[in-house]
N, C-alpha and C. Protein backbone atom coordinates (compact mmCIF):
# COMPACT_ATOMS: atom_id res chain seq x y z
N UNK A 1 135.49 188.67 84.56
CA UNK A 1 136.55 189.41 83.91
C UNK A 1 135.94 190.56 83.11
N UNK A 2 136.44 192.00 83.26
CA UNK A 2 136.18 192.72 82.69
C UNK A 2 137.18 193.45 81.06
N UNK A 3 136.45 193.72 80.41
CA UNK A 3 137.45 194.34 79.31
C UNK A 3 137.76 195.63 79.47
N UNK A 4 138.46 196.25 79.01
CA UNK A 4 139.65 197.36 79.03
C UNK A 4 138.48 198.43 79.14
N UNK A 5 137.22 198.33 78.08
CA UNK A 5 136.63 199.58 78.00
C UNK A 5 135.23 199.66 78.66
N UNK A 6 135.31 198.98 80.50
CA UNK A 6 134.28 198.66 81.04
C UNK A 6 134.83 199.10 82.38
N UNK A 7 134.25 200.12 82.87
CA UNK A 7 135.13 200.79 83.76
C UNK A 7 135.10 199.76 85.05
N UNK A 8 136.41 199.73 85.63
CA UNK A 8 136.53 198.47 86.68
C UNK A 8 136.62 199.39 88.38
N UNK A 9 135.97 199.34 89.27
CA UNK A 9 136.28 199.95 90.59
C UNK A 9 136.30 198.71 91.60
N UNK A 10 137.85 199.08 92.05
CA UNK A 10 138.32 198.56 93.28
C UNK A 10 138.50 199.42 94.53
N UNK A 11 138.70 198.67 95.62
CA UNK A 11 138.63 199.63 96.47
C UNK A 11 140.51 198.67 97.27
N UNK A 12 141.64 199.27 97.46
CA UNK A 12 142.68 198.76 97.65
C UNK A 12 142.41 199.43 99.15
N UNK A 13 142.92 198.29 100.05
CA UNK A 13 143.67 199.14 101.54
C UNK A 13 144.89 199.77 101.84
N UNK A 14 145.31 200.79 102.51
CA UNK A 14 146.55 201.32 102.30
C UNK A 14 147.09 200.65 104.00
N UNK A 15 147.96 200.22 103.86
CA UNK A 15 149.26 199.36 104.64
C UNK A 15 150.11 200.42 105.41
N UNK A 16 150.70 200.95 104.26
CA UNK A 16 152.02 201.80 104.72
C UNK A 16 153.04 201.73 103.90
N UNK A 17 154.03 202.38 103.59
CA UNK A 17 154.80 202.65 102.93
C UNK A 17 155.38 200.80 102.64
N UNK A 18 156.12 200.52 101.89
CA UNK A 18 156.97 199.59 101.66
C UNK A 18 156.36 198.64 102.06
N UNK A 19 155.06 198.82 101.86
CA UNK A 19 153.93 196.98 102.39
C UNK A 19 153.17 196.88 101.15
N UNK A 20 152.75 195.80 100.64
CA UNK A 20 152.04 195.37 99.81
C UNK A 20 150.94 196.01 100.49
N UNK A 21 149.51 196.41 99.71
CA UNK A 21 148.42 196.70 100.03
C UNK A 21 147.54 196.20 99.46
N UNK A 22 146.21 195.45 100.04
CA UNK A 22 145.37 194.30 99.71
C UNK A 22 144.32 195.28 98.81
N UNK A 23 143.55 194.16 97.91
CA UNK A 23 142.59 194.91 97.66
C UNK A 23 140.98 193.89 98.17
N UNK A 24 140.07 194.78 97.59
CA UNK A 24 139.11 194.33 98.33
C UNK A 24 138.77 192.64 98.68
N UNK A 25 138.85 192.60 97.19
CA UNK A 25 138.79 191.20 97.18
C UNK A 25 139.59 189.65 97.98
N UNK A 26 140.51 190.38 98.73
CA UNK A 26 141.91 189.38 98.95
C UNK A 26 142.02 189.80 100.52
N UNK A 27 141.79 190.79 100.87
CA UNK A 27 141.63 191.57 102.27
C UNK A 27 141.49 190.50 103.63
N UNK A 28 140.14 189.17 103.71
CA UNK A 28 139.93 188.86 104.60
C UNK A 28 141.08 187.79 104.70
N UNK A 29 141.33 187.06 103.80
CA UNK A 29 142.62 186.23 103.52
C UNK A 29 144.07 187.11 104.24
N UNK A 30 144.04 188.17 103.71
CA UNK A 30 145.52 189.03 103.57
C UNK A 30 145.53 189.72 105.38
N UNK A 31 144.34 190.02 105.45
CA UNK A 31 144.38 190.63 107.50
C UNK A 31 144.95 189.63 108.18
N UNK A 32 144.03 188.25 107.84
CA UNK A 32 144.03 187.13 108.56
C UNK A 32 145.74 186.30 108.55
N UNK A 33 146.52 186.36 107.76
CA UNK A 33 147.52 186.52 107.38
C UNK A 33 148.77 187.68 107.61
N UNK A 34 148.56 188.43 107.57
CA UNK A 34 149.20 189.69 108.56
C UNK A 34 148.33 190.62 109.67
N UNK A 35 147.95 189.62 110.64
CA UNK A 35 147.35 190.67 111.74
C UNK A 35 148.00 191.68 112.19
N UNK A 36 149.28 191.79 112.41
CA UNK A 36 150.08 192.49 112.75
C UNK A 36 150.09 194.15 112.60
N UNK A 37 149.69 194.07 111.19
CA UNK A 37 149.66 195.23 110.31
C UNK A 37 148.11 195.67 110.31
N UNK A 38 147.66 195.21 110.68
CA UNK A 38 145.78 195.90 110.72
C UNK A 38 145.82 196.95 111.44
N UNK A 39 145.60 198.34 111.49
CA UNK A 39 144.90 198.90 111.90
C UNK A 39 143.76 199.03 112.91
N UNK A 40 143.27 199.44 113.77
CA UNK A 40 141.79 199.74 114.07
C UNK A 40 140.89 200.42 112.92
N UNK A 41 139.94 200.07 112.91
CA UNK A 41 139.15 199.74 111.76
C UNK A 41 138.89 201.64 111.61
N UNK A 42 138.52 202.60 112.81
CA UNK A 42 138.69 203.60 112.48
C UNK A 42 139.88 204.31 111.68
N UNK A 43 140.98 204.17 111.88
CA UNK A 43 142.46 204.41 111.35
C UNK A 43 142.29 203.67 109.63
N UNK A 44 141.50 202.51 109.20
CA UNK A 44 142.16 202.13 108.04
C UNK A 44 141.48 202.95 106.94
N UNK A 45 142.53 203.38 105.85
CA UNK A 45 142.96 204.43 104.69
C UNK A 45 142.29 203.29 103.89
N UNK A 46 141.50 203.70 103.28
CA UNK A 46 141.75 202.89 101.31
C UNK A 46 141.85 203.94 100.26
N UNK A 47 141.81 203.46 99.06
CA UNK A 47 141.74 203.80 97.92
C UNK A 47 140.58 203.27 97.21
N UNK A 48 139.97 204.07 96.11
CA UNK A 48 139.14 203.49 95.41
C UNK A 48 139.36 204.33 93.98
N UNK A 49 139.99 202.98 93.03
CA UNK A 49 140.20 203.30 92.05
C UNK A 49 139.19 202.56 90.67
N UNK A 50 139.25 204.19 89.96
CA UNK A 50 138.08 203.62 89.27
C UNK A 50 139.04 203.96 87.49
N UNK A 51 139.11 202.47 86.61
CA UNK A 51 139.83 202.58 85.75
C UNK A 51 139.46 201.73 84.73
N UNK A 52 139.18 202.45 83.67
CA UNK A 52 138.97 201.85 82.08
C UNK A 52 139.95 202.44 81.05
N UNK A 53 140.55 201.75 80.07
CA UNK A 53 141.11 202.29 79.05
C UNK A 53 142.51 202.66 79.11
N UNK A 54 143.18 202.37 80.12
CA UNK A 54 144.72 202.79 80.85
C UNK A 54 144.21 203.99 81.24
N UNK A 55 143.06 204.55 81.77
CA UNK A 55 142.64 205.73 82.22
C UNK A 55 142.70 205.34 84.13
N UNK A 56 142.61 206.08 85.05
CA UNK A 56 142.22 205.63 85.98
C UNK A 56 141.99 207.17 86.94
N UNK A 57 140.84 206.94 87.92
CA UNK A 57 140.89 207.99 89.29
C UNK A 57 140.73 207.24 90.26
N UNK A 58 141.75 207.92 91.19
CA UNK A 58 142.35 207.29 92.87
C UNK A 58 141.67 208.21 93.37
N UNK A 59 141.04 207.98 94.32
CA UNK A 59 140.54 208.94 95.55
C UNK A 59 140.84 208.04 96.75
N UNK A 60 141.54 208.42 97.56
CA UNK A 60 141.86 207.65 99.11
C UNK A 60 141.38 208.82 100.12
N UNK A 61 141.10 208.04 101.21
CA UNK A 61 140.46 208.99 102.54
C UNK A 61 140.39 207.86 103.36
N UNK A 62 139.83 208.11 104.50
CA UNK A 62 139.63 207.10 105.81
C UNK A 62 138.30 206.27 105.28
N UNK A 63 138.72 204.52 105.53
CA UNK A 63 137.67 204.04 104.82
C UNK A 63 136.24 204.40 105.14
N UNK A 64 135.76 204.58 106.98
CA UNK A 64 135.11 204.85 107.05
C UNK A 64 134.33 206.24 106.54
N UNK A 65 135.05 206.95 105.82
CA UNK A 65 134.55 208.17 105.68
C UNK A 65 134.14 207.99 103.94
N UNK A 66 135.21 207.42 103.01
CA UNK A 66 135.16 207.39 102.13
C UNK A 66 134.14 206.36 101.37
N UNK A 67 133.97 205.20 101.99
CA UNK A 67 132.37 203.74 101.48
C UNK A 67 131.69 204.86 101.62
N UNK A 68 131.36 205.66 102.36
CA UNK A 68 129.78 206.17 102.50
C UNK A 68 129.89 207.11 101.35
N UNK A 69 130.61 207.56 101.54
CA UNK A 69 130.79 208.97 100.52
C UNK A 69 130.32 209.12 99.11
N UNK A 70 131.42 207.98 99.08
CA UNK A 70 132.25 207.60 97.28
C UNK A 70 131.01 206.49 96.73
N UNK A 71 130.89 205.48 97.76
CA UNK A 71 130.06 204.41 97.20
C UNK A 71 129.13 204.08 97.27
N UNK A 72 128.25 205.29 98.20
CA UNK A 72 126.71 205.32 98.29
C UNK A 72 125.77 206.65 97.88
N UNK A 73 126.57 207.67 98.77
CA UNK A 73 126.08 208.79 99.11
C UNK A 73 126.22 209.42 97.59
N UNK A 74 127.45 209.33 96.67
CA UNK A 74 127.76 210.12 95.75
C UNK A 74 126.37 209.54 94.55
N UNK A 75 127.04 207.83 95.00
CA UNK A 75 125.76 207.41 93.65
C UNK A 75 124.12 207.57 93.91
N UNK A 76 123.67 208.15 94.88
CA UNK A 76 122.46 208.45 95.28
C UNK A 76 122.32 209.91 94.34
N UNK A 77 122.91 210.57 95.00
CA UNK A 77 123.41 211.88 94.87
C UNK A 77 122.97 212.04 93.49
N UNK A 78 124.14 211.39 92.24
CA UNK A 78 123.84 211.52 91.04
C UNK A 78 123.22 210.93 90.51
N UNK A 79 122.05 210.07 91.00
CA UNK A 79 120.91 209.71 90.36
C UNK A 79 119.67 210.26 90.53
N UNK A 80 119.78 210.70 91.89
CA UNK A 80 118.94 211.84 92.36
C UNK A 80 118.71 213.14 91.72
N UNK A 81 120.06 213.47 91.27
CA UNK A 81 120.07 215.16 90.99
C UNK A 81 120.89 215.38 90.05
N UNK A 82 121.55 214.32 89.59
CA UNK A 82 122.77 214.34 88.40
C UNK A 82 124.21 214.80 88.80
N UNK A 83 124.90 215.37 90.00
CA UNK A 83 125.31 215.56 90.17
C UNK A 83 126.06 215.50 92.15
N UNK A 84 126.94 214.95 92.04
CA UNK A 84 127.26 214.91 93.69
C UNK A 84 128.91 215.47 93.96
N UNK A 85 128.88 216.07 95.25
CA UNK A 85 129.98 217.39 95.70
C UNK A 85 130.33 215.79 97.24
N UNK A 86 131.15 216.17 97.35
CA UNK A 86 131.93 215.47 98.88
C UNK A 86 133.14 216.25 98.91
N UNK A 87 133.87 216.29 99.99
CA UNK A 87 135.10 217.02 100.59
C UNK A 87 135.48 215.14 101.53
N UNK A 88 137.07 215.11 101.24
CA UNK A 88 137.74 214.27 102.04
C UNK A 88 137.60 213.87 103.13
N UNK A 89 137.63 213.22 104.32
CA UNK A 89 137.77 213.72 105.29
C UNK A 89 139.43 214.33 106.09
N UNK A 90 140.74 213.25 105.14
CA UNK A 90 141.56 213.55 106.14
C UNK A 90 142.73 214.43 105.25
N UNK A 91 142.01 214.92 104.52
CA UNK A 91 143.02 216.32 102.90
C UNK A 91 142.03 216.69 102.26
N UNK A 92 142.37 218.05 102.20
CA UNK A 92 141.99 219.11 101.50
C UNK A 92 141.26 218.80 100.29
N UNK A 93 140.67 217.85 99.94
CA UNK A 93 140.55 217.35 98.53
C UNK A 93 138.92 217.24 98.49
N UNK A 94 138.25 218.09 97.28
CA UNK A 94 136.82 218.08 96.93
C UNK A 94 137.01 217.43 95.56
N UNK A 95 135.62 216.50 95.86
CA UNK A 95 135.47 215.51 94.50
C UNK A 95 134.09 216.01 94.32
N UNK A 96 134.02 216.22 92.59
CA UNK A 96 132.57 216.06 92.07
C UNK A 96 132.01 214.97 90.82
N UNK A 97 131.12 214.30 91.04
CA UNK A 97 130.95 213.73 90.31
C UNK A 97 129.49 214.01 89.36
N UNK A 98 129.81 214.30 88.03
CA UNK A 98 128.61 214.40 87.56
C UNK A 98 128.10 213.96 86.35
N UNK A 99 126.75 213.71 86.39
CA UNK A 99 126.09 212.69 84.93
C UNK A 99 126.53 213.55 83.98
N UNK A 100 127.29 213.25 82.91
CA UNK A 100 127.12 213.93 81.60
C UNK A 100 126.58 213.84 80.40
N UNK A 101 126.35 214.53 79.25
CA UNK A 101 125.58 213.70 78.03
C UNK A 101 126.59 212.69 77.41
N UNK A 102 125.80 211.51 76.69
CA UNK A 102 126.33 210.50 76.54
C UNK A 102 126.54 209.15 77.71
N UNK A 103 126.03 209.28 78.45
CA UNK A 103 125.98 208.63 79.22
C UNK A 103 126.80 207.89 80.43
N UNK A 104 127.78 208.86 80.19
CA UNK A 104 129.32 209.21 81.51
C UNK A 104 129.02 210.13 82.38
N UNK A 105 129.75 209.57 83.40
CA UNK A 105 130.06 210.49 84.84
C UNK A 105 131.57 210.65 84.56
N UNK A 106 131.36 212.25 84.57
CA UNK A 106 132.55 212.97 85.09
C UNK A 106 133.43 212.65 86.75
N UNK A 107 134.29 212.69 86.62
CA UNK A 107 134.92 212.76 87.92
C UNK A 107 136.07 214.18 87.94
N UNK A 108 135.87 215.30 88.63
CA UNK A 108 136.50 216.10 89.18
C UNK A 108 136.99 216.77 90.41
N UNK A 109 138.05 216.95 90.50
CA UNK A 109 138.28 217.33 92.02
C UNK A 109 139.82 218.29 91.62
N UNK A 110 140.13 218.68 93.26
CA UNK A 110 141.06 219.67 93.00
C UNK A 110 142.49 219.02 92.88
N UNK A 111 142.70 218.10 92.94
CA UNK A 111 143.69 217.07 92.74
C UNK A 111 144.33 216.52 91.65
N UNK A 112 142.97 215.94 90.87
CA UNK A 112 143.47 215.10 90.08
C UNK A 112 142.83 215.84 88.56
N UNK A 113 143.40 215.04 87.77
CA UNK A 113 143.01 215.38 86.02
C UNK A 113 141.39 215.16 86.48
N UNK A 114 140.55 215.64 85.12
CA UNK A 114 139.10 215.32 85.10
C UNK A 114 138.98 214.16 84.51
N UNK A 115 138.16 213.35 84.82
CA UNK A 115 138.13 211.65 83.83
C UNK A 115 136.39 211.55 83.82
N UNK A 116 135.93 211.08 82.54
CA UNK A 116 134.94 210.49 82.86
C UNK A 116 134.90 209.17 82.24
N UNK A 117 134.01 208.30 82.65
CA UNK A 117 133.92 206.82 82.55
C UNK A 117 132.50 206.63 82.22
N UNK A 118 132.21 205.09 81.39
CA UNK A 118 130.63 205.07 81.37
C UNK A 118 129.79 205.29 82.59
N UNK A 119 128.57 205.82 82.68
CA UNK A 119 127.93 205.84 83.92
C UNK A 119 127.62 204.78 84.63
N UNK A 120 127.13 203.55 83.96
CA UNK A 120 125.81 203.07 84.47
C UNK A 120 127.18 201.52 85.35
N UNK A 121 128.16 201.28 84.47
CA UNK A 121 128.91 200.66 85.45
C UNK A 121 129.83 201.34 86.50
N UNK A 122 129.84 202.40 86.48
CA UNK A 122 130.70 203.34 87.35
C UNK A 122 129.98 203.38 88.76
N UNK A 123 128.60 203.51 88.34
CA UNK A 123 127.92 203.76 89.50
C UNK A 123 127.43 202.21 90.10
N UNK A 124 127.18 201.46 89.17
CA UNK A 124 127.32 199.69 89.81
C UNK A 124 128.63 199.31 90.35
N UNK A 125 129.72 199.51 90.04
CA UNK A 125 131.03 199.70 90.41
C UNK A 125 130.80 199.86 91.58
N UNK A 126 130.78 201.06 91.89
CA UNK A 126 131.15 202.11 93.48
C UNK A 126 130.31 201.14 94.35
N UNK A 127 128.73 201.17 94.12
CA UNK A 127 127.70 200.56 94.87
C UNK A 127 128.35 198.98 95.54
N UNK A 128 128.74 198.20 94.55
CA UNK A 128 129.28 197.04 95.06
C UNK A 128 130.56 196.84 95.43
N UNK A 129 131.31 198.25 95.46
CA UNK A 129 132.90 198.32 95.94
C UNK A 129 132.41 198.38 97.24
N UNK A 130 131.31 199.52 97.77
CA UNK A 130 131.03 199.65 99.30
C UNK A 130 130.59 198.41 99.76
N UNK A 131 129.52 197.63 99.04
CA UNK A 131 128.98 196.07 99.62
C UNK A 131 130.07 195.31 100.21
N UNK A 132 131.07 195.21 99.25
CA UNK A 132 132.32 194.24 99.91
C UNK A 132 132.79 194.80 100.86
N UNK A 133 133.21 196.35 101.04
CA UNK A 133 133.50 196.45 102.52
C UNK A 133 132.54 196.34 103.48
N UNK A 134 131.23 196.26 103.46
CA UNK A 134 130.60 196.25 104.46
C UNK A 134 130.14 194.99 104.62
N UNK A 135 130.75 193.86 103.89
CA UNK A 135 130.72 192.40 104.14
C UNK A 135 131.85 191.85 104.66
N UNK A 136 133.04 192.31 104.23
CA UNK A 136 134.44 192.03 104.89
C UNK A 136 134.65 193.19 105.89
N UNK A 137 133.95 194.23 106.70
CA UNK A 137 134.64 194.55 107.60
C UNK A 137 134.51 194.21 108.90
N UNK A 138 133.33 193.30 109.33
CA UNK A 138 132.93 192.99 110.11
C UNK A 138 133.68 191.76 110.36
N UNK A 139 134.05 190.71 109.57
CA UNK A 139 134.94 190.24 109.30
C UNK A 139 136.68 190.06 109.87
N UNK A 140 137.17 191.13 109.09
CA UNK A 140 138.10 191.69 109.02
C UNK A 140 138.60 192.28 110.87
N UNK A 141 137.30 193.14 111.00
CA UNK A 141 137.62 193.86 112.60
C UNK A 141 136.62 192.74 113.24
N UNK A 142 136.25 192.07 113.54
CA UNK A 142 135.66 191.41 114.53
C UNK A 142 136.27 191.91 115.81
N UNK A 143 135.31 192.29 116.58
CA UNK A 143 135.80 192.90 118.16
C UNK A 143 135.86 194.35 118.29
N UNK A 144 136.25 194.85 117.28
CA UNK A 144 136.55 196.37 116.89
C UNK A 144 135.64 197.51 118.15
N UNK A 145 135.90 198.22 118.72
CA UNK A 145 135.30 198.58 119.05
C UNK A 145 134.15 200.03 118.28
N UNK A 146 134.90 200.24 116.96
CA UNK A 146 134.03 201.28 116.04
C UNK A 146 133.57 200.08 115.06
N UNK A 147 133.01 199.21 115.05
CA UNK A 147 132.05 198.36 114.45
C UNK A 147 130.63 199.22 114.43
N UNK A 148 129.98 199.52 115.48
CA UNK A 148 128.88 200.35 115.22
C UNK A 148 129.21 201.78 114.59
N UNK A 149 130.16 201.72 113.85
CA UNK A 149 129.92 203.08 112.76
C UNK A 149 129.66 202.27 111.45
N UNK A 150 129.85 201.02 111.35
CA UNK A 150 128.62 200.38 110.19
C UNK A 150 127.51 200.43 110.28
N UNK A 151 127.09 200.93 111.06
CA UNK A 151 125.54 200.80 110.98
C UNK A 151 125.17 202.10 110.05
N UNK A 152 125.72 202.91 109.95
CA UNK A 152 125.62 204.64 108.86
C UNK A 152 125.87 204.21 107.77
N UNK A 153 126.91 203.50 107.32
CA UNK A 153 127.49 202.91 106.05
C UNK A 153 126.25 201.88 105.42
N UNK A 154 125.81 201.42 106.05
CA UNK A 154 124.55 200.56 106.22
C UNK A 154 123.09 200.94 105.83
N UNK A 155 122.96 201.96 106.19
CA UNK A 155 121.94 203.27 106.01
C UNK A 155 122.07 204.07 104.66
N UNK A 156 123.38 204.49 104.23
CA UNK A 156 123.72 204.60 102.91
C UNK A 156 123.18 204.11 102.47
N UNK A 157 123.88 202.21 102.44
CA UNK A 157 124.02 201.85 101.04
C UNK A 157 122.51 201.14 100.81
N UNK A 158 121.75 201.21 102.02
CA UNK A 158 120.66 200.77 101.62
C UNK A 158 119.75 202.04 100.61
N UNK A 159 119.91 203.51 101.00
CA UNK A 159 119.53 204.67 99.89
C UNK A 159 119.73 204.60 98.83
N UNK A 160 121.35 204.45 98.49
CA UNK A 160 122.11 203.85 96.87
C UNK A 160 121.30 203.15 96.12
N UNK A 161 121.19 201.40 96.96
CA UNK A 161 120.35 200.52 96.19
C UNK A 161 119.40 200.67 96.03
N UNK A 162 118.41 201.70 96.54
CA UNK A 162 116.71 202.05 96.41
C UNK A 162 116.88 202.91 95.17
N UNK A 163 117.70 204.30 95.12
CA UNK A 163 118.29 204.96 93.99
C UNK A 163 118.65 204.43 93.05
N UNK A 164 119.60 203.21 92.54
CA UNK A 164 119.56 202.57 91.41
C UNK A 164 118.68 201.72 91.39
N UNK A 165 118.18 201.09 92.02
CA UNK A 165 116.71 200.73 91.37
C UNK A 165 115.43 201.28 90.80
N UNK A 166 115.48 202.13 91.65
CA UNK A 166 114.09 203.65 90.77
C UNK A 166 115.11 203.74 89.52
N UNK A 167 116.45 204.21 89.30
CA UNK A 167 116.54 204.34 88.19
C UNK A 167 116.57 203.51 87.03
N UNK A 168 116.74 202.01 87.29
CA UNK A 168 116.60 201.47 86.38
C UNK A 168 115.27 201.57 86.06
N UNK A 169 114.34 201.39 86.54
CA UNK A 169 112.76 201.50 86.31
C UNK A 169 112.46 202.71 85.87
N UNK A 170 113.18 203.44 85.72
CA UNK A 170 113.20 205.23 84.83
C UNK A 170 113.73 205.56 84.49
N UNK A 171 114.87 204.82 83.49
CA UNK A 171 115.91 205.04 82.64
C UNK A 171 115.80 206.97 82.41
């Protein structure tokens, strides 16, 4: 359980209008339970919302586009260089995320308000929002025939975790 002022990131699936939409955690239960409604694993939308304080930022895109992005590539990115740029894949929408003083990441894009959140769980956040999808999607799509586009997502998040580990060892 987290408290109010510990920034929390989920990653929700998007359904469709007038459907409940699972979140990460509940997903392999909730597919397995409405197959009906799954997607091909290329086609499925999420969200990944990142929220402390009644504060929150939504960024949704195609999942496959967005785990790599949002939950590896960005947190590499800004541990690497302090700062990381991505574009959506399926709207117009550029996100930046960047280290600021005090020890928050900014989140900006052309969309939404600017928010920043503490860093160091924001970026543990994202890192283990992508782990669960890339533990439940195999899962989830068994058979799929875009299963081997985990293997990139894979490649990420193994960069991420090498990146927050140098950084903990170099605060």
């Amino acid at each position: 359980m987290t408290d109010a002022l510990t920034p929390r990131v989920r990653l929700q699936y998007y359904i469709g209008r007038k459907q409940e939409s699972p979140w990460d955690d509940e997903a392999v239960a909730w597919f397995a339970a409405h197959s009906e409604l799954k997607p091909a694993l290329e086609a499925q939308h999420g969200l990944v919302i990142v929220s402390a304080e009644g504060r929150e930022v939504r960024i949704g895109d195609q999942a496959l586009s967005l785990v790599p992005e949002l939950c590896f590539n960005a947190v590499a990115a800004v541990l690497q260089a302090g700062v990381a740029d991505f574009s959506l894949y399926s709207a117009a929408t550029d996100i930046r995320l960047t280290a600021i003083d005090g020890g928050q990441i900014e989140f900006r894009s052309n969309v939404f308000a600017t928010e920043a959140f503490a860093k160091w769980p924001v970026l543990e956040g994202l890192v283990a929002c992508g782990d669960r999808f890339l533990q439940m999607a195999p899962i989830i799509w068994a058979g799929d025939s875009d299963l081997d586009m985990l293997d990139y997502i894979h490649e990420c998040a193994v960069t991420a975790h090498a990146a927050l580990a140098a950084a903990r060892k170099n605060p």
